[in-house]
Protein backbone atom coordinates (compact mmCIF):
# COMPACT_ATOMS: atom_id res chain seq x y z
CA UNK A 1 -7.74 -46.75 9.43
CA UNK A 2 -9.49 -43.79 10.76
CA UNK A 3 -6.16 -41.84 11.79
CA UNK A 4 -4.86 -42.19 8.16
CA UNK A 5 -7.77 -40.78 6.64
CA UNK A 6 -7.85 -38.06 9.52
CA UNK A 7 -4.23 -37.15 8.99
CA UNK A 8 -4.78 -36.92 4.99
CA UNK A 9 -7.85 -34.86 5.17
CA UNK A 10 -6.43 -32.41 7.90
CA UNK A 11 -3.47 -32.18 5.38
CA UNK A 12 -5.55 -31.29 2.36
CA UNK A 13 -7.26 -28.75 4.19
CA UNK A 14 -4.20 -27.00 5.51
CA UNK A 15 -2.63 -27.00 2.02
CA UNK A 16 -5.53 -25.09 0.40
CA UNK A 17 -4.87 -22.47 3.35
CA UNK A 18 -1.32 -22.24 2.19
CA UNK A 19 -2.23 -22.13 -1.45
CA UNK A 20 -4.13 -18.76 -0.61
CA UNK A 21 -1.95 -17.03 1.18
CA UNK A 22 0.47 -17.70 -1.68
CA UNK A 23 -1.91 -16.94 -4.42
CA UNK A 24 -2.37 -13.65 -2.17
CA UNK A 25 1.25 -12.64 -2.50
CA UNK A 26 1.09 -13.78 -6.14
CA UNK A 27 -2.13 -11.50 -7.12
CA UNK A 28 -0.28 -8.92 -5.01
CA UNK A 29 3.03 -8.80 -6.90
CA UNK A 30 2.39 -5.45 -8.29
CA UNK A 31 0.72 -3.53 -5.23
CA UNK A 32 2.30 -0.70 -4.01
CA UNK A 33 4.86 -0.92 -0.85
CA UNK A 34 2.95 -4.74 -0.36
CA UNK A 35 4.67 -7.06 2.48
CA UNK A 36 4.41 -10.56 1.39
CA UNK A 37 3.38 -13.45 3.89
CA UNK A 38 5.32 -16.12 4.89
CA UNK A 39 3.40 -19.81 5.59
CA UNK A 40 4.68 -22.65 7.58
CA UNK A 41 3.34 -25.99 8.22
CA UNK A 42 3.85 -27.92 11.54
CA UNK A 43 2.22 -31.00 13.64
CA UNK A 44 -0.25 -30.53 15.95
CA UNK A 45 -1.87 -33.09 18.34
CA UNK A 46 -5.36 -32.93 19.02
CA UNK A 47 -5.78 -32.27 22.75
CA UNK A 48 -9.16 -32.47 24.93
CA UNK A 49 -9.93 -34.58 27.87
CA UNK A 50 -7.96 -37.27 27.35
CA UNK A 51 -4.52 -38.05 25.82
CA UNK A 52 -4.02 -36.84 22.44
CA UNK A 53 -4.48 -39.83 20.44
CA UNK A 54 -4.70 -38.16 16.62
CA UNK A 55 -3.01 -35.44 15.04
CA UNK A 56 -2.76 -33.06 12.00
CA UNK A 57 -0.89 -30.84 10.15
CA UNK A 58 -1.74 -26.79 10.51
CA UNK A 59 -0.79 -23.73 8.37
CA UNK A 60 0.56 -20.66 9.63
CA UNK A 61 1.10 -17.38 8.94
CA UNK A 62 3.99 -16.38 11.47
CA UNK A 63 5.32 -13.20 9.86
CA UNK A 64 5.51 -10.98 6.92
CA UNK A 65 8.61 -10.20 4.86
CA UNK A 66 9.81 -6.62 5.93
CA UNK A 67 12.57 -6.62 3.36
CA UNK A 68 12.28 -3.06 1.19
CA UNK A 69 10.77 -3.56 -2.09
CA UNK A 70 11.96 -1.90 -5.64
CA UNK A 71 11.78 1.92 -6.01
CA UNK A 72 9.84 2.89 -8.89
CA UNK A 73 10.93 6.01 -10.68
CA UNK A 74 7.45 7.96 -11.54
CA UNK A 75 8.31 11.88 -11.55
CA UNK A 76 5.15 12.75 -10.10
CA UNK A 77 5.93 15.20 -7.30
CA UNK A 78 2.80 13.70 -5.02
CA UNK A 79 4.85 9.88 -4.89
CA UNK A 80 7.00 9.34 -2.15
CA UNK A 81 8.88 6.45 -0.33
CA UNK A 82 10.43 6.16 2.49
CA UNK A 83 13.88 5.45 2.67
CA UNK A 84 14.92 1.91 4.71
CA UNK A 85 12.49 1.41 7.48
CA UNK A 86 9.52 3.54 8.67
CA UNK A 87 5.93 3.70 7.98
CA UNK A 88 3.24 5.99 6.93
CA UNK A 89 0.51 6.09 9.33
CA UNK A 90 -3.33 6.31 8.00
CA UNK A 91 -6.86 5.84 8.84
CA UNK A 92 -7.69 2.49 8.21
CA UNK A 93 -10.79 1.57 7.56
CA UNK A 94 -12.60 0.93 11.02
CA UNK A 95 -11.03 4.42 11.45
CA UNK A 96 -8.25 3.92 13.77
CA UNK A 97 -4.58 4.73 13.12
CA UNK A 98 -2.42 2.04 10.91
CA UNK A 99 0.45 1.83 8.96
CA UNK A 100 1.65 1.36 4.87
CA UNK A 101 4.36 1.68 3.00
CA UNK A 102 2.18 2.97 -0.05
CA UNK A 103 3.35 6.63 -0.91
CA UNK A 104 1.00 6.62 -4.39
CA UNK A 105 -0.19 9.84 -2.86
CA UNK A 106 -3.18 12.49 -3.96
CA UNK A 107 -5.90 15.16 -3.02
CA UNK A 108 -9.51 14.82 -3.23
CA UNK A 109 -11.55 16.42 -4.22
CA UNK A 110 -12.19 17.40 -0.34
CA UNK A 111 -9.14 18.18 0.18
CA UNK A 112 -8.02 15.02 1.62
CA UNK A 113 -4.48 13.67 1.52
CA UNK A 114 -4.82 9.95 0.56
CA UNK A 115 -2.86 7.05 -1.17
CA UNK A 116 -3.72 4.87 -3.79
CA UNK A 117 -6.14 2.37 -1.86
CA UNK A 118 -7.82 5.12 -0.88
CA UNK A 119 -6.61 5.89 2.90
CA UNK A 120 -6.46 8.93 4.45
CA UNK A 121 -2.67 10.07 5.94
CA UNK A 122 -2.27 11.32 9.15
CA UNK A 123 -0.43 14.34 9.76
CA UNK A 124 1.30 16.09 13.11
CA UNK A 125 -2.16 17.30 13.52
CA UNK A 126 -4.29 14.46 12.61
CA UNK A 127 -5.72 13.53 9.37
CA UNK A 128 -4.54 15.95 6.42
CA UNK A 129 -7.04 17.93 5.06
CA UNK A 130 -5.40 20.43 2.42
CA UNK A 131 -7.29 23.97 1.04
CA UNK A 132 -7.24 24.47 -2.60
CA UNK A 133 -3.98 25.17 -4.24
CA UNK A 134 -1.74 25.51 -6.97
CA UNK A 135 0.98 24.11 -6.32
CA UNK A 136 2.63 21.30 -4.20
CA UNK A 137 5.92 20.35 -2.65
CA UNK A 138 6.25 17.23 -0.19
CA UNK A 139 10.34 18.03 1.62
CA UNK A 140 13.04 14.94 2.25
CA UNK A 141 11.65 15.03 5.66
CA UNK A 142 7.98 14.69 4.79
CA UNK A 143 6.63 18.07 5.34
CA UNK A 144 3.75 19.46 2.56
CA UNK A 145 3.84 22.80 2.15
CA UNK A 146 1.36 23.72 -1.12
CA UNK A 147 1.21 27.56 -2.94
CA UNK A 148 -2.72 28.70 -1.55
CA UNK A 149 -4.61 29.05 -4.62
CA UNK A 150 -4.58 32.45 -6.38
CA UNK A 151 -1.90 33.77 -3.76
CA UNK A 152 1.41 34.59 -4.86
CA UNK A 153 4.58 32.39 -5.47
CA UNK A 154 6.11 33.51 -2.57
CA UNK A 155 2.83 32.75 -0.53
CA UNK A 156 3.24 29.10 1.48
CA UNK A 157 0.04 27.83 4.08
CA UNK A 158 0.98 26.68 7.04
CA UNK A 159 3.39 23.56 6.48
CA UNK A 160 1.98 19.84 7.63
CA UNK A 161 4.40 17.15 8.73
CA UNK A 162 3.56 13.83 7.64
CA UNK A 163 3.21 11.45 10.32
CA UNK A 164 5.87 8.77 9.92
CA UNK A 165 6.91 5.94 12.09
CA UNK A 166 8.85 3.39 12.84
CA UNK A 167 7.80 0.92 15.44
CA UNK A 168 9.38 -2.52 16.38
CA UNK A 169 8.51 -5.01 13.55
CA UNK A 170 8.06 -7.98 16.26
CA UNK A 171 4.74 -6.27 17.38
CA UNK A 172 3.69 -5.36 13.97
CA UNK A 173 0.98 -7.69 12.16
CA UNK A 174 -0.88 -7.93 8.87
CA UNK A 175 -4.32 -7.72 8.81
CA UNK A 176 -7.16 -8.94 6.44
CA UNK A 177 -7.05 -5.61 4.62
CA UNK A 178 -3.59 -5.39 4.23
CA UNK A 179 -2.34 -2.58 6.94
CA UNK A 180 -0.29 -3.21 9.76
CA UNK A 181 -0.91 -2.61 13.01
CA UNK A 182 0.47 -3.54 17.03
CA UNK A 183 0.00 -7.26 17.71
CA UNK A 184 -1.88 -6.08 20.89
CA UNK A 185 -4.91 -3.38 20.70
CA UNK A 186 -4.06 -1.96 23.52
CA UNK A 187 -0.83 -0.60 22.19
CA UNK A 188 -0.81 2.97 21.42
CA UNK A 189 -0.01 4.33 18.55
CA UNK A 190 3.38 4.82 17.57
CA UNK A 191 5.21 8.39 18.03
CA UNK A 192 6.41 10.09 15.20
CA UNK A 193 9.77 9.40 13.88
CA UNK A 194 11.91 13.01 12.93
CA UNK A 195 15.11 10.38 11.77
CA UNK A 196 12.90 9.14 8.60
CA UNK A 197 13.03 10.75 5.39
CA UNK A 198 11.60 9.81 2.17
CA UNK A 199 12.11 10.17 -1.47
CA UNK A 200 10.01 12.35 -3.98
CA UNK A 201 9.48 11.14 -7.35
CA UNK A 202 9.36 7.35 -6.36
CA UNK A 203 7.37 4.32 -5.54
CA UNK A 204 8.07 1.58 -3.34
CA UNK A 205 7.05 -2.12 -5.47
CA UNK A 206 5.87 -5.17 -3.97
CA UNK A 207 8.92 -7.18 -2.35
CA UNK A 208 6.86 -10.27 -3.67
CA UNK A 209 9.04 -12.85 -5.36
CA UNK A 210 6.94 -14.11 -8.40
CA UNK A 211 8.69 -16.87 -8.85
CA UNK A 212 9.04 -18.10 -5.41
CA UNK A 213 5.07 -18.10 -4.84
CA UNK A 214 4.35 -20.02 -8.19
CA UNK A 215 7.00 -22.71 -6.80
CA UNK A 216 5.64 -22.75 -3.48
CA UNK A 217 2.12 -22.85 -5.21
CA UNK A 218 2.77 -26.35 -8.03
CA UNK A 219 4.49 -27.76 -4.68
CA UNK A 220 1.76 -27.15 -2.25
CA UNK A 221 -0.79 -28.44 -5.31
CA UNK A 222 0.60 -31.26 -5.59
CA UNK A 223 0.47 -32.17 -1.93
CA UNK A 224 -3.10 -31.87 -2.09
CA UNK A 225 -3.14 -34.18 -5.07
CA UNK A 226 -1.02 -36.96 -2.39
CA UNK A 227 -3.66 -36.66 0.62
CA UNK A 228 -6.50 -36.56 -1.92
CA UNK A 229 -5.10 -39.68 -3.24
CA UNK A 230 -4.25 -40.82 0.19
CA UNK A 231 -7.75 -40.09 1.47
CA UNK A 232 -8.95 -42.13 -1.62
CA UNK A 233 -6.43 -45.03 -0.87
CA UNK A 234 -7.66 -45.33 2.68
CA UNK A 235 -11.74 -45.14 1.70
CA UNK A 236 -10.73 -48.57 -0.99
CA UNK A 237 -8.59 -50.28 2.08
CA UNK A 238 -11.49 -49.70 4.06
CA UNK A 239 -14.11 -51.19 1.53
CA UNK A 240 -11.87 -54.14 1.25
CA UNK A 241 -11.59 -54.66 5.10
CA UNK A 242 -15.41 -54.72 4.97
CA UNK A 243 -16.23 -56.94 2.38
CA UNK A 244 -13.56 -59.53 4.32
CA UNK A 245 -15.38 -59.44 7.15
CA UNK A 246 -18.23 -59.98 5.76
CA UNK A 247 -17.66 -63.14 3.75
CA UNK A 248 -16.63 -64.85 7.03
């Protein structure tokens, strides 16, 4: 009785993981140059010292969708997006080097380069840190040149090159905050990539499908409903075993 009830509550528990990483993708739908998740389900036996004797389902994340999402016509001259694969690479936030799609781009007020959650980009040179200007211009190829302020038109400061990449997606991961980085820490980072170019004007979407995560979330809800109800099933089969016992 013991391995139906184990089997049921394992189940439960690993559908409530794959309700939130759909409900993730779902509250993400309209986040800039966001990479939905994928989730898979799959049998696992429980292993220790002796032979495996129960087992339970388990919930995995094994990828992300890579596909490109929409472009987003803005006409601001600070959004960009790259065209077909590539990355930007910025300072996440333990401070080491990571990689978006987001190209929501603007200048603190310190001069700072960031994008629209707030992370840094990382230049030829390291982190871009502009001086005060007038006017801004970010090429096809991803070099920002800006007009120094009060100099005239035909004054540029030194150009910075965007650093943008384009490492193997098989060692690429998601993490908790929603940047990609190597599988393995001890990578280095990636090298700059002169063959990408991106677009001015534009915004990369969400590839999320909406209607694919609501689906996958009434279908995984309702699988929760079954092992609750099988969980409940097994506790009154159990009762009932007891109570014959008992009378004998």
């Amino acid at each position: 009785m013991d391995r139906a009830l184990y089997i049921a509550m394992s189940g439960a528990k690993q559908n409530t993981l794959g309700q939130t990483a759909h409900a993730n993708n779902l509250a993400n739908a309209s986040t800039t140059g966001f990479r939905s998740d994928y989730t898979q389900s799959r049998a696992m036996g429980v292993f220790g010292d002796y032979f495996p004797t129960r087992a339970y389902a388990m919930t995995e994340r094994p990828a992300s969708d890579f596909r490109q999402g929409p472009l987003i016509e803005t006409g601001n001259s600070m959004d960009v997006t790259i065209e077909g694969e590539g990355w930007f690479a910025v300072v996440g936030p333990d401070g080491k080097e990571a990689y978006t799609r987001a190209g929501d781009l603007s200048v603190d007020p310190a001069g700072r380069l960031m994008n629209g959650s707030g992370l840094q980009l990382i230049g030829d040179a390291g982190p871009v840190v502009l001086p005060e200007f007038q006017s801004i211009d970010i090429s096809k190829a991803g070099i920002v040149t800006i007009q120094p302020l009060g100099e005239t038109p035909a004054a540029v400061a030194e150009p910075v090159q965007l650093k943008l990449v384009k490492p193997d997606a098989q060692q690429l991961e998601k993490g908790e905050d929603g940047l990609f980085r190597f599988r393995d820490p001890a990578t280095p980072p990636a090298a700059a990539d002169p063959s990408i170019t991106v677009v001015n004007g534009f915004t990369e979407g969400s590839n999320v499908n909406a209607v694919t995560e609501l689906t996958s979330l009434i279908s995984l809800n309702r699988q929760y409903e079954m092992q609750v109800k099988l969980m409940k099933r097994v506790d009154e089969n159990s009762a009932a075993t007891t109570q014959i016992l008992s009378s004998q």
